[in-house]
C-alpha atoms as a PDB file:
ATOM      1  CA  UNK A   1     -19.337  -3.844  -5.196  1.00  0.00           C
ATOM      2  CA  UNK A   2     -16.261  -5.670  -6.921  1.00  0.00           C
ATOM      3  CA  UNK A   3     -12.941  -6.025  -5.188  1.00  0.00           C
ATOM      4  CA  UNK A   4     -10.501  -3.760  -6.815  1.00  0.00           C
ATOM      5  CA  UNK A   5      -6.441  -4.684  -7.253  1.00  0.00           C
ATOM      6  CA  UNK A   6      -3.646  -2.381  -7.703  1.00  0.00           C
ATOM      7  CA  UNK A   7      -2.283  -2.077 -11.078  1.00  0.00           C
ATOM      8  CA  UNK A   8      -0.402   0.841 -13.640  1.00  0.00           C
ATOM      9  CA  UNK A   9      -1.502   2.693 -16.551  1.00  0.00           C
ATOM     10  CA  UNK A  10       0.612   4.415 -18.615  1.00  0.00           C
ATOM     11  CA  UNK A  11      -0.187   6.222 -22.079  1.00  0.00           C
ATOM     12  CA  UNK A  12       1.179   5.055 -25.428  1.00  0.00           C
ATOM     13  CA  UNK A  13       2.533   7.372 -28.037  1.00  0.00           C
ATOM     14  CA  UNK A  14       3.941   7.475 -31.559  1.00  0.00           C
ATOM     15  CA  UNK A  15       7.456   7.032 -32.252  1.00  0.00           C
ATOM     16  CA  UNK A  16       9.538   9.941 -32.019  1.00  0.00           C
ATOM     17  CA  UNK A  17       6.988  12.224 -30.486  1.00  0.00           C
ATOM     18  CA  UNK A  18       6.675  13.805 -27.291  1.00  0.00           C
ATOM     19  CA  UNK A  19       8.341  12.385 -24.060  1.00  0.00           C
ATOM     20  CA  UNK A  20       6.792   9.210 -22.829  1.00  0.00           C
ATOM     21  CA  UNK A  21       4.384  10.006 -19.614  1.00  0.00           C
ATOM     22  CA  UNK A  22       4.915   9.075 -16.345  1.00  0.00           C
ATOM     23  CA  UNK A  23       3.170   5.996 -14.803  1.00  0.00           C
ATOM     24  CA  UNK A  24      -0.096   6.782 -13.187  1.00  0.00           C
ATOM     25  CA  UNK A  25      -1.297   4.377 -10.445  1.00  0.00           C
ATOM     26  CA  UNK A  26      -4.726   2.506 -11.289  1.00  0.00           C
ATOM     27  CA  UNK A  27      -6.780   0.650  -9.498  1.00  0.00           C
ATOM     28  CA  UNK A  28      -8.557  -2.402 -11.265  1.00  0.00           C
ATOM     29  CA  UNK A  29     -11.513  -3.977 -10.560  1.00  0.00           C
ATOM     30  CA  UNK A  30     -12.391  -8.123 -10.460  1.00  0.00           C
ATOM     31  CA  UNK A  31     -13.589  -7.115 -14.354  1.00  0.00           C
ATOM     32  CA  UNK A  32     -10.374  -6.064 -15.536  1.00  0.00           C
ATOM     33  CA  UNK A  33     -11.760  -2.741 -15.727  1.00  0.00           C
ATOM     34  CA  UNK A  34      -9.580   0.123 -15.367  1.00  0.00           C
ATOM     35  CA  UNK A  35      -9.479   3.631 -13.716  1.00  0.00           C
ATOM     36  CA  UNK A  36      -6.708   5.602 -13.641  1.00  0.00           C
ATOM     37  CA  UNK A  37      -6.372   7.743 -10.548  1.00  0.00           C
ATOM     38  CA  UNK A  38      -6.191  11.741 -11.952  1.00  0.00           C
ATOM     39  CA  UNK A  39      -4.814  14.303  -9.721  1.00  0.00           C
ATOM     40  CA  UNK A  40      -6.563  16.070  -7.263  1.00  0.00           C
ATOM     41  CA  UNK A  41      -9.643  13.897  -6.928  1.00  0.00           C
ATOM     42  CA  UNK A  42     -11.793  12.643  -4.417  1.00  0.00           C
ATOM     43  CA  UNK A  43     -12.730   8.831  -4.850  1.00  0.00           C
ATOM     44  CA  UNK A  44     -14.712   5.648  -2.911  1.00  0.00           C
ATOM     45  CA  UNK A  45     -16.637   8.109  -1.579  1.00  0.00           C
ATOM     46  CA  UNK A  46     -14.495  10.619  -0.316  1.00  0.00           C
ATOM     47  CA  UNK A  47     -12.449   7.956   1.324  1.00  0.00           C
ATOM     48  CA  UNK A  48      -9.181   8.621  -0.818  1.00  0.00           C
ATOM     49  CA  UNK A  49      -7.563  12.215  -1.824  1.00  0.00           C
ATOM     50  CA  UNK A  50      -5.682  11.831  -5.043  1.00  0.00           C
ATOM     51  CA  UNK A  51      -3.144  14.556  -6.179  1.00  0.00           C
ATOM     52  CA  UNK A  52      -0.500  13.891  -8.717  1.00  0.00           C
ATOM     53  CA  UNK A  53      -1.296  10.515  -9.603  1.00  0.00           C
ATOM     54  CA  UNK A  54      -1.201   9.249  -6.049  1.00  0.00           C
ATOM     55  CA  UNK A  55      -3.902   8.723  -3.222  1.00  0.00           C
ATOM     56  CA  UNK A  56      -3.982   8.942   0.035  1.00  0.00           C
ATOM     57  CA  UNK A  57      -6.830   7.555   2.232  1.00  0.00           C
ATOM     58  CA  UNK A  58      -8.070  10.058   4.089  1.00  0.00           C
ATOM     59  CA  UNK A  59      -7.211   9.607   8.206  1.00  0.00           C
ATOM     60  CA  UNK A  60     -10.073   8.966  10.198  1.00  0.00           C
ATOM     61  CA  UNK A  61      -8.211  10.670  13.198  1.00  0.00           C
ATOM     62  CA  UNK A  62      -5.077  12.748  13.883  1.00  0.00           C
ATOM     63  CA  UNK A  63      -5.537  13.218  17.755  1.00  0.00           C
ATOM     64  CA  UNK A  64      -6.952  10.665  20.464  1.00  0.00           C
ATOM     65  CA  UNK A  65      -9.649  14.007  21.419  1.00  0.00           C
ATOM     66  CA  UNK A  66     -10.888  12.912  17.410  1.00  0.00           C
ATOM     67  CA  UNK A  67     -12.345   9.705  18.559  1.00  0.00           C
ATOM     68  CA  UNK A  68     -15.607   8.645  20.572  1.00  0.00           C
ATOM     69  CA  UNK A  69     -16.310   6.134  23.195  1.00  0.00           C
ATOM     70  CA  UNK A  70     -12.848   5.761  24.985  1.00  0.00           C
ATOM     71  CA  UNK A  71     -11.007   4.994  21.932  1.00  0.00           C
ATOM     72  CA  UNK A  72      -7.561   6.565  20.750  1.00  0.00           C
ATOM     73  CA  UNK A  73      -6.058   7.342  17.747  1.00  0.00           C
ATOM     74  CA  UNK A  74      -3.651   4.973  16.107  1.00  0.00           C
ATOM     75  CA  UNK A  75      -2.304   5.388  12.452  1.00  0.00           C
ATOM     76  CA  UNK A  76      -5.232   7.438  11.712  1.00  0.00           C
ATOM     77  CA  UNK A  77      -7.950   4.889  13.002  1.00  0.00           C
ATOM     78  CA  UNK A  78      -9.880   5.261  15.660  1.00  0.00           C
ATOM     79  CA  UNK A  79      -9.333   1.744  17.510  1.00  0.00           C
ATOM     80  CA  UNK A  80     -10.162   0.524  21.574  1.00  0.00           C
ATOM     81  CA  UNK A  81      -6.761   0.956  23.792  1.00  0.00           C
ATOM     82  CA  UNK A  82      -4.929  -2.081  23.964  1.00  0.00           C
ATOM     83  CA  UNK A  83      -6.108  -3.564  20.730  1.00  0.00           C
ATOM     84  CA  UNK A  84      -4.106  -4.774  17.998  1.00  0.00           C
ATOM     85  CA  UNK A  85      -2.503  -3.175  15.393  1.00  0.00           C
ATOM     86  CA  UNK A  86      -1.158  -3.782  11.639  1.00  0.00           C
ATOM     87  CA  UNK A  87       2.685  -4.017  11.568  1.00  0.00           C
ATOM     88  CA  UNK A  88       4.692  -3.048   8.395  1.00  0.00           C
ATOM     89  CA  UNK A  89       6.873  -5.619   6.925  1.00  0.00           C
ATOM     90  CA  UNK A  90      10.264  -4.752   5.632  1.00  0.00           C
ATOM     91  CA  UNK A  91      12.229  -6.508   2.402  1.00  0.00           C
ATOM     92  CA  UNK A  92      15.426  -6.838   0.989  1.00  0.00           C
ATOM     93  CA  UNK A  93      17.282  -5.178  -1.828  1.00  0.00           C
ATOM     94  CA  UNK A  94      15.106  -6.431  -4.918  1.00  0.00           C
ATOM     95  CA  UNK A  95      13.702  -9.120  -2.996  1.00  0.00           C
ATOM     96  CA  UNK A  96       9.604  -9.373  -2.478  1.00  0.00           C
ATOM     97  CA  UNK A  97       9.570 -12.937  -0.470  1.00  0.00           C
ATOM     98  CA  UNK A  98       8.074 -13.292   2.832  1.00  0.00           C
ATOM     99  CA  UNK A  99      10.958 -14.225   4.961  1.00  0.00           C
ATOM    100  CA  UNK A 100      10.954 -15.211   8.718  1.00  0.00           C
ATOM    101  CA  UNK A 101      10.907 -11.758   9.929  1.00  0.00           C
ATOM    102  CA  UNK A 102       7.828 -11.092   7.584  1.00  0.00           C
ATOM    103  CA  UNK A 103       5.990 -14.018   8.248  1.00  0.00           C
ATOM    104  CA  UNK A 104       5.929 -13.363  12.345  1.00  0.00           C
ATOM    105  CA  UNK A 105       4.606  -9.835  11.772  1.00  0.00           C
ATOM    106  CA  UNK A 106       2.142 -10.885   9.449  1.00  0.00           C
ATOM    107  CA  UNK A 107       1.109 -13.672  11.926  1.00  0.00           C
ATOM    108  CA  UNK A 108       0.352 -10.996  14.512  1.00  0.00           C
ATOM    109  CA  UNK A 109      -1.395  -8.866  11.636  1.00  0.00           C
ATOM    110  CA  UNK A 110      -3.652 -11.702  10.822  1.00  0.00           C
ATOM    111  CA  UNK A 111      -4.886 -12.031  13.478  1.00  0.00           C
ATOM    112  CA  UNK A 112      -5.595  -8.753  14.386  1.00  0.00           C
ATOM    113  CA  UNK A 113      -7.150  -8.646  10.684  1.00  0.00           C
ATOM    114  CA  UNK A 114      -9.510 -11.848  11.776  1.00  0.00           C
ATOM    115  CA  UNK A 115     -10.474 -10.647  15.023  1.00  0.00           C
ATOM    116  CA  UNK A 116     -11.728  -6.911  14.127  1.00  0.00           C
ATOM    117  CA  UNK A 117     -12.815  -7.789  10.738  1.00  0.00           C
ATOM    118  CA  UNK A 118     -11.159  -5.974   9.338  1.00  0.00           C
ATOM    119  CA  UNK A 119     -10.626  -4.780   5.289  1.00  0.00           C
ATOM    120  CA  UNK A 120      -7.225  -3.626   4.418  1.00  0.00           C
ATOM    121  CA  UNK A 121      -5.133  -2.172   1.702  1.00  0.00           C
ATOM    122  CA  UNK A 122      -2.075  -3.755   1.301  1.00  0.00           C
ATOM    123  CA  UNK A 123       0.289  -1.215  -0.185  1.00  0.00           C
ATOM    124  CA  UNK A 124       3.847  -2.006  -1.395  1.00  0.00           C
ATOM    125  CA  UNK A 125       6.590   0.360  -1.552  1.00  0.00           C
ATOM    126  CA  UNK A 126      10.422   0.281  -2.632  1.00  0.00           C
ATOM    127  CA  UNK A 127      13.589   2.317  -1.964  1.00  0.00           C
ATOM    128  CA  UNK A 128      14.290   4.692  -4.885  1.00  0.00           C
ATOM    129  CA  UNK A 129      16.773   2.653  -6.580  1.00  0.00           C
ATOM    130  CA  UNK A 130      16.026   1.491 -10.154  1.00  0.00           C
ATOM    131  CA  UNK A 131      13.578   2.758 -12.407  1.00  0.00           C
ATOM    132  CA  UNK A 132      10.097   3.751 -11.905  1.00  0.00           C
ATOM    133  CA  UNK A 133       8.241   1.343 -13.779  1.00  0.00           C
ATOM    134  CA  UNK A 134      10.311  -1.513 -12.055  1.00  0.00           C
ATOM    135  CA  UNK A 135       9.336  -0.081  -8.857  1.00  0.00           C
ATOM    136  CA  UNK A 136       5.993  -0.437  -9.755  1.00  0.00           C
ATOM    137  CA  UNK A 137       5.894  -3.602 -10.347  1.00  0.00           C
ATOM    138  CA  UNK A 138       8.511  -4.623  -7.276  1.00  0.00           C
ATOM    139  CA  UNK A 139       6.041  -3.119  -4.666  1.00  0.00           C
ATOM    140  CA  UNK A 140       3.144  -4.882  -6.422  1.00  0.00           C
ATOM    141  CA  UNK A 141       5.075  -8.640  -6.116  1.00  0.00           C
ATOM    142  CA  UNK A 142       5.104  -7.581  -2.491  1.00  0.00           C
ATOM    143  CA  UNK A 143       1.872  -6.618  -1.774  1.00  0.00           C
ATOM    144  CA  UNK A 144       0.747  -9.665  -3.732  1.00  0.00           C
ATOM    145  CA  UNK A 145       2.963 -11.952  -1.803  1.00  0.00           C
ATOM    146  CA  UNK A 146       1.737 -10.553   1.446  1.00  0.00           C
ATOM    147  CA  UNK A 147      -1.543 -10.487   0.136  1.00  0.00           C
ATOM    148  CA  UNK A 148      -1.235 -14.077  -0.772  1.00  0.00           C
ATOM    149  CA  UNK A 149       0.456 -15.193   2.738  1.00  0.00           C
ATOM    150  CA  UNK A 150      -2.459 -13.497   5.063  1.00  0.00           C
ATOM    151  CA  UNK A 151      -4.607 -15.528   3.132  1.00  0.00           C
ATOM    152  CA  UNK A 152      -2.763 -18.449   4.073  1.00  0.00           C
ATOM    153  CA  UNK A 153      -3.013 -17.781   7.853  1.00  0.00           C
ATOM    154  CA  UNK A 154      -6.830 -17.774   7.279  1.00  0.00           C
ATOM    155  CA  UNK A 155      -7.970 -13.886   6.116  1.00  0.00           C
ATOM    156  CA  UNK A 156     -10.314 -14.050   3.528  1.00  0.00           C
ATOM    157  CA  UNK A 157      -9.193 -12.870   0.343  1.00  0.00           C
ATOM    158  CA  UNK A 158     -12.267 -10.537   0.046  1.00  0.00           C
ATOM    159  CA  UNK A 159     -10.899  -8.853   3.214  1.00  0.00           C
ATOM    160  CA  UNK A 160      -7.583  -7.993   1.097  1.00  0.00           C
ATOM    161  CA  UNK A 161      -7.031  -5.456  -1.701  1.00  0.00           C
ATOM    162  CA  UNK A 162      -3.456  -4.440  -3.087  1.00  0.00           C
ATOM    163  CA  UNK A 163      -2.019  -1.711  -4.594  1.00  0.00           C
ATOM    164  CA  UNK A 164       1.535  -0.165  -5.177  1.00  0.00           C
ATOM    165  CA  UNK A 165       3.408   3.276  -5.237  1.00  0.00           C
ATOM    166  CA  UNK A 166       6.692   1.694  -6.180  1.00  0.00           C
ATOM    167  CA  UNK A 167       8.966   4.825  -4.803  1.00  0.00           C
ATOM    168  CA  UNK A 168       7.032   7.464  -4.444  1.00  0.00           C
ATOM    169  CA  UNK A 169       6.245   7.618  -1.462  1.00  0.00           C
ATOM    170  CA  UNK A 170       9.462   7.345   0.917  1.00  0.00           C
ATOM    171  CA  UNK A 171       9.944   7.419   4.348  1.00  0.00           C
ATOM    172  CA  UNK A 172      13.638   9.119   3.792  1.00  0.00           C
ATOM    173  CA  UNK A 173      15.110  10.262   0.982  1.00  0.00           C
ATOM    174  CA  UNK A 174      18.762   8.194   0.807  1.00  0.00           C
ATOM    175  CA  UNK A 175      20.072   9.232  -2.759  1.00  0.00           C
ATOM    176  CA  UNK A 176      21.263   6.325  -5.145  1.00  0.00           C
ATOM    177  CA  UNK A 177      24.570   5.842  -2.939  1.00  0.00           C
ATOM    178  CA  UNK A 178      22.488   6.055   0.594  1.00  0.00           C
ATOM    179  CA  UNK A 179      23.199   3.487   3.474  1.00  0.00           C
ATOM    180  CA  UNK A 180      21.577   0.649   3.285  1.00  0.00           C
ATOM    181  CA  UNK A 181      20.026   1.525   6.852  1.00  0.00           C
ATOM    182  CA  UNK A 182      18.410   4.354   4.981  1.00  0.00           C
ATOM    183  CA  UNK A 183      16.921   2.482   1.865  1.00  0.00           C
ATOM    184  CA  UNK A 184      15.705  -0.645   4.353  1.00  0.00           C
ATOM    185  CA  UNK A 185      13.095   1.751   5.344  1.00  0.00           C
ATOM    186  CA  UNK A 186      11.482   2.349   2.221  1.00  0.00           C
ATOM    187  CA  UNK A 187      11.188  -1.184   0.995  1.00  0.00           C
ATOM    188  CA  UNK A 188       8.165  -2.262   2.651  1.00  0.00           C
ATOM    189  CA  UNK A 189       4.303  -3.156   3.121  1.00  0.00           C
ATOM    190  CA  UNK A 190       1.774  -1.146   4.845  1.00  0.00           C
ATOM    191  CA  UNK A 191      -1.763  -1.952   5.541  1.00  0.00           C
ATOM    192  CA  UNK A 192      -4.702   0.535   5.322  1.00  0.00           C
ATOM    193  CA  UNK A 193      -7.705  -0.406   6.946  1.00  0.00           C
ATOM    194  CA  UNK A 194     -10.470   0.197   4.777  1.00  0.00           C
END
């Protein structure tokens, strides 16, 4: 099976026609192929649920009483008490660079990544300031770059897929004018075990 990366599709249209379409998320394989992600479907295998344009993998557990063999539930993942777990990593306004802050967390998630053998998702996210299509691309750069810096510390790249939902998928809402506290939130990496 290829690796897939995150990428966007969106659909042309003549001049002065209808209203340009909204972004869909894609995913794209090693080929360059591409599939957009539809609404409402089921894909890898029932793995992901996709509605709107936007897929979520499907949680393993919601409850510690979900899991088998002494194990609890932690961020939807069945994993052994005491063992680690993947940190998110937080960016600046506009910024996707792995900073100091970053690179400690993602020290800690490497190896936790090495040791369980893991394969992750690294998804990127922004706050909801500037347009979609920027977005996009913004929480892309930072997957990439986190992507790119795991590797660094040793995770094989096969390990590591990216993808992006730019702003669409917020922790809080903080309006254009929100508090910076608010919109800190929202610009960040996640990691999805696979």
């Amino acid at each position: 099976m290829q690796p897939w990366n995150a990428t966007q599709v969106s659909v042309s249209r003549s001049p002065d026609t209808a209203p340009r379409p909204p972004i869909v998320p894609a995913i794209r394989n090693a080929a360059g192929t591409v599939a957009a992600l539809s609404a409402n479907r089921t894909t890898n295998a029932g793995k992901a649920r996709c509605q709107g344009g936007a897929c979520v993998a499907k949680a393993e557990c919601s409850a510690d009483a979900d899991c088998s063999d002494g194990k609890v539930c932690e961020g939807g993942r069945c994993v052994a008490p005491g063992q680690c777990s993947l940190e998110k990593v937080y960016f600046g306004y506009d910024d996707a660079s792995v900073d100091g802050d970053a690179k400690s967390t993602l020290q800690r998630n490497a190896e936790c990544i090495k040791e369980r053998a893991l394969s992750v998702t690294v998804t990127g996210y922004c706050d909801e300031r500037g347009t979609s299509e920027y977005n996009i691309a913004l929480g892309e750069r930072r997957a990439n770059n986190v992507s790119k810096y795991l590797q660094s510390l040793g995770v094989p790249k096969k390990s590591l897929n990216t993808l992006s939902y730019g702003e669409e998928r917020l922790i809080k809402e903080c309006g254009e004018e929100g508090p910076e506290s608010c919109h800190r939130m929202n610009r960040r990496t996640e990691f999805d075990v696979r």
